[in-house]
Protein backbone atom coordinates (compact mmCIF):
# COMPACT_ATOMS: atom_id res chain seq x y z
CA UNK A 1 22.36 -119.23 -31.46
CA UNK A 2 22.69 -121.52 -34.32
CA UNK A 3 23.39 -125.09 -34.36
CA UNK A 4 24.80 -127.68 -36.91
CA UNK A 5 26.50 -131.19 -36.83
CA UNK A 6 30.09 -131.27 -38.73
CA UNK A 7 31.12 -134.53 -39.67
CA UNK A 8 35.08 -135.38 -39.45
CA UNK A 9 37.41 -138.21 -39.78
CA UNK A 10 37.44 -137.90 -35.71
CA UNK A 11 33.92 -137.90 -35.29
CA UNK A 12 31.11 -135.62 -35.19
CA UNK A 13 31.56 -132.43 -33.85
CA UNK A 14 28.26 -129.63 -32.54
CA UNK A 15 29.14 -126.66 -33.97
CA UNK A 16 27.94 -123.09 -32.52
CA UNK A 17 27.35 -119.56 -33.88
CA UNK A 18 26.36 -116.13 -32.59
CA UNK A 19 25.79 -113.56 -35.08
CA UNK A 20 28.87 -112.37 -34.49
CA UNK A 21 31.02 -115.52 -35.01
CA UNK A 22 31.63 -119.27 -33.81
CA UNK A 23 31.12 -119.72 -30.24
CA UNK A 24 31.17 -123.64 -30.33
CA UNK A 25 32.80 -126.52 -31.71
CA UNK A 26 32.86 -129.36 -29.85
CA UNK A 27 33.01 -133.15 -30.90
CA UNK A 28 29.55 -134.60 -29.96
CA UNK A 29 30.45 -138.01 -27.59
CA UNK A 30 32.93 -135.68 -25.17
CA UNK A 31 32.78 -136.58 -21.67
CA UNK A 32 28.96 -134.41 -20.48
CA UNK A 33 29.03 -132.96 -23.41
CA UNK A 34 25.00 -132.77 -22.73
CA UNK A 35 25.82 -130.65 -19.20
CA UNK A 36 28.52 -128.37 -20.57
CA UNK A 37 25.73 -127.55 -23.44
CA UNK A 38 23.15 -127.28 -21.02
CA UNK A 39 25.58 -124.87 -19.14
CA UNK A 40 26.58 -122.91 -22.42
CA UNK A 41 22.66 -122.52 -23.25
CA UNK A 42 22.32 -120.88 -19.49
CA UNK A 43 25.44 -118.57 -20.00
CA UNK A 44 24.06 -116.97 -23.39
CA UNK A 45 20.58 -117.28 -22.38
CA UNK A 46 19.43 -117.29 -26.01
CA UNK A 47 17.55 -119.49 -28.08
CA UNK A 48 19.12 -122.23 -29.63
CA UNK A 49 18.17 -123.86 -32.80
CA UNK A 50 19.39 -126.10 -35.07
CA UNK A 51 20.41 -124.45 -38.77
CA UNK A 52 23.47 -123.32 -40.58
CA UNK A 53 24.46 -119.30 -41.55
CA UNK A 54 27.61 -118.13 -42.92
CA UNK A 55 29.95 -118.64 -39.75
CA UNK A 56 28.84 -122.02 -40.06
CA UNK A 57 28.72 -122.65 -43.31
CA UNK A 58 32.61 -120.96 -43.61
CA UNK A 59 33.67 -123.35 -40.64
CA UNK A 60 32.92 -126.61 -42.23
CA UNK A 61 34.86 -125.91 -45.68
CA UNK A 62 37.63 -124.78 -43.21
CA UNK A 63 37.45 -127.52 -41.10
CA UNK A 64 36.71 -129.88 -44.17
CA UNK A 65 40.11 -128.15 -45.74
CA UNK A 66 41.83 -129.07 -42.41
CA UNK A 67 41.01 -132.74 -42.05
CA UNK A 68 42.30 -133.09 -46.09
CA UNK A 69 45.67 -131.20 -44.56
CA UNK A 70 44.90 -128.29 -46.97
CA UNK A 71 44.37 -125.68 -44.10
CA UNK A 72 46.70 -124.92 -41.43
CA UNK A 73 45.16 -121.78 -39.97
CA UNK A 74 41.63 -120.78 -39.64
CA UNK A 75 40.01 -117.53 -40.27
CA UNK A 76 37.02 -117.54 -38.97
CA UNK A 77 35.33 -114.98 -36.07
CA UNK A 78 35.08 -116.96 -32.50
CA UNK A 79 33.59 -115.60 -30.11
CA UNK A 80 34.36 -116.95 -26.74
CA UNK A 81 33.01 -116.85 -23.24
CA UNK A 82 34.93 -117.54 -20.36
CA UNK A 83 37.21 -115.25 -17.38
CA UNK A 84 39.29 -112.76 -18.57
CA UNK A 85 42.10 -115.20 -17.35
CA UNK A 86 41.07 -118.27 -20.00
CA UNK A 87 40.45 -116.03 -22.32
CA UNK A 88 44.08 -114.74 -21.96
CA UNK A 89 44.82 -118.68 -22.49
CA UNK A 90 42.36 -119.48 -25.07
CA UNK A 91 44.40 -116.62 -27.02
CA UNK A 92 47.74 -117.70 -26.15
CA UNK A 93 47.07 -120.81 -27.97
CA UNK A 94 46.22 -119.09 -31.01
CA UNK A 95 50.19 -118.47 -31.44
CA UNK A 96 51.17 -122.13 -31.40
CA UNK A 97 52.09 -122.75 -34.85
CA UNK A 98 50.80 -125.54 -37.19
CA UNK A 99 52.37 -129.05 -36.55
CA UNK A 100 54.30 -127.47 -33.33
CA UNK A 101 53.43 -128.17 -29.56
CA UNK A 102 54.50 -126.88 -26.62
CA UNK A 103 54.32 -127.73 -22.62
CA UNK A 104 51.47 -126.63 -20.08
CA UNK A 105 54.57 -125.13 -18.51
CA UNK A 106 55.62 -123.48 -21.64
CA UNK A 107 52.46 -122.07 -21.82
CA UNK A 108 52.39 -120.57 -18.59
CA UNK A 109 55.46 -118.95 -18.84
CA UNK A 110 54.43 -117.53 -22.24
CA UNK A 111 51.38 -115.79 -20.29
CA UNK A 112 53.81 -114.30 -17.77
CA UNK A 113 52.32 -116.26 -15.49
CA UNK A 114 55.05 -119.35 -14.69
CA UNK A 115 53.58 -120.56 -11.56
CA UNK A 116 50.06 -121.15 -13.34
CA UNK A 117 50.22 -124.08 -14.82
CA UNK A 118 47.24 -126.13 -13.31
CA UNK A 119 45.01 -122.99 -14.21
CA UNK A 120 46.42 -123.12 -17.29
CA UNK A 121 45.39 -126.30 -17.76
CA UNK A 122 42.41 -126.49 -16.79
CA UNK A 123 41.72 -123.50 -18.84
CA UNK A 124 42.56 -125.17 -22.09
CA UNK A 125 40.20 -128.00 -20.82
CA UNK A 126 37.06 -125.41 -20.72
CA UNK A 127 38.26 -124.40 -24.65
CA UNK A 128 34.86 -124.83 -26.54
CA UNK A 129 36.29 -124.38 -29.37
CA UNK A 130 38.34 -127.43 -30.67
CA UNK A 131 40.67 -127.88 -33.53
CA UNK A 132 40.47 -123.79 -34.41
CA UNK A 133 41.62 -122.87 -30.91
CA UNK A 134 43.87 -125.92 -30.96
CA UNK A 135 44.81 -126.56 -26.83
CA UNK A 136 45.28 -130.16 -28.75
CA UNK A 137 49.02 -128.88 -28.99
CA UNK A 138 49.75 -128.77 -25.56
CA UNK A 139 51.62 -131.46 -23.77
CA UNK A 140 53.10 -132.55 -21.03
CA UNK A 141 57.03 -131.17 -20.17
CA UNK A 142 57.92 -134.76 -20.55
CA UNK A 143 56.47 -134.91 -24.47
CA UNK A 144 53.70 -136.85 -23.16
CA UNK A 145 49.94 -136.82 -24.16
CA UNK A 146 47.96 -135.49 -21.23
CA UNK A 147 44.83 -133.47 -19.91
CA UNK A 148 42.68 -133.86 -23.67
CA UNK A 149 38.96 -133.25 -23.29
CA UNK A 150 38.01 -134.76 -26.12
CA UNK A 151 40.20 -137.76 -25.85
CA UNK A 152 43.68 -138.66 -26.14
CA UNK A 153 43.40 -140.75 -28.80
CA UNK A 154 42.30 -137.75 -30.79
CA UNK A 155 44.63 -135.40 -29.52
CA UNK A 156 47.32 -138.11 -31.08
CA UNK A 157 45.20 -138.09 -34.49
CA UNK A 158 45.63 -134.25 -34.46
CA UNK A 159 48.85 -133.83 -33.83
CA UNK A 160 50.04 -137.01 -36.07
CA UNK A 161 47.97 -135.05 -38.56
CA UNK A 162 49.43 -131.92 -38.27
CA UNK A 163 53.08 -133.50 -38.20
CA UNK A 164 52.17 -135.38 -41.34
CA UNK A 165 51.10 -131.83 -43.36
CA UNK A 166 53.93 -129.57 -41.85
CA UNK A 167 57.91 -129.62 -41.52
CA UNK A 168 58.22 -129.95 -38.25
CA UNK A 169 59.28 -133.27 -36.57
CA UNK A 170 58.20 -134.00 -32.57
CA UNK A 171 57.58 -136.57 -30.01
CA UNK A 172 55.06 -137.58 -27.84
CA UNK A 173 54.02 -140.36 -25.87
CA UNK A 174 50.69 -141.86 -25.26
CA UNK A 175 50.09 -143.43 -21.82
């Protein structure tokens, strides 16, 4: 596995690659970021290395297009690792559109699954792929700002970003 730093307007961010696609991206001062790492290393039980290859090299001019509110979808290979279950959410979030959010609720019932919405949650909080798997768009039923791993105030960032690039008009709340 291949890593690189990707610097944004929000921060840096640890990007990941596989030789089959992008496996991580993850801004670099998240809550033990050093222990989920450590974790990740044990799951793929590969080497890791810093360095850059064409996954990575195609995700920061993607992500670089994003954060100048050029891009609004990404089209990159991920490759995630996780239960069938958060994979199933990890997709789901794939189909919220640019600029739009829906509710953990929302979510839940979009997975067939209504009653799930603490696993749901929590699911989108083991997403190690931020920004390109965006569980930034999820909120609370009540429009409010909740359960961000990488920090609310750049969940807000996103989202006012997003808002700022598309047609679509929301609300949320910051507590």
């Amino acid at each position: 596995m291949l890593i690189a730093k990707i610097e944004t307007q929000l921060g840096d961010m640890i990007a990941g690659s596989v030789d089959e696609g992008i496996c991580m991206c993850k801004f670099s001062d998240r809550n033990n970021f050093e222990s989920e790492f450590n974790n990740f290393n044990r799951y793929l039980q590969q080497e890791i290395s810093e360095g850059e290859n064409d996954h990575i090299k195609n995700l920061r001019f993607q992500m670089d297009e994003y954060f100048a509110g050029i891009r609004k979808t990404f089209d990159i290979p991920l490759v995630t690792f996780g239960t069938e279950f958060q994979k199933r959410v990890w997709n789901e979030l794939l189909n919220i559109p640019y600029g739009s959010t829906i509710s953990y609720r929302q979510q839940a019932v979009a997975l067939k699954n209504p009653l799930s919405v603490r696993a749901v949650a929590n699911a989108n909080g083991m997403n190690k792929i931020a920004v390109i798997i965006p569980c930034h768009r999820v909120i609370g039923s009540n429009g409010s700002l909740t359960g961000y791993a990488d920090g609310l105030h750049r969940k807000k960032w996103l989202l006012e970003h997003e808002k700022k690039y598309s047609n679509i008009s929301f609300n949320t709340t910051l507590f």
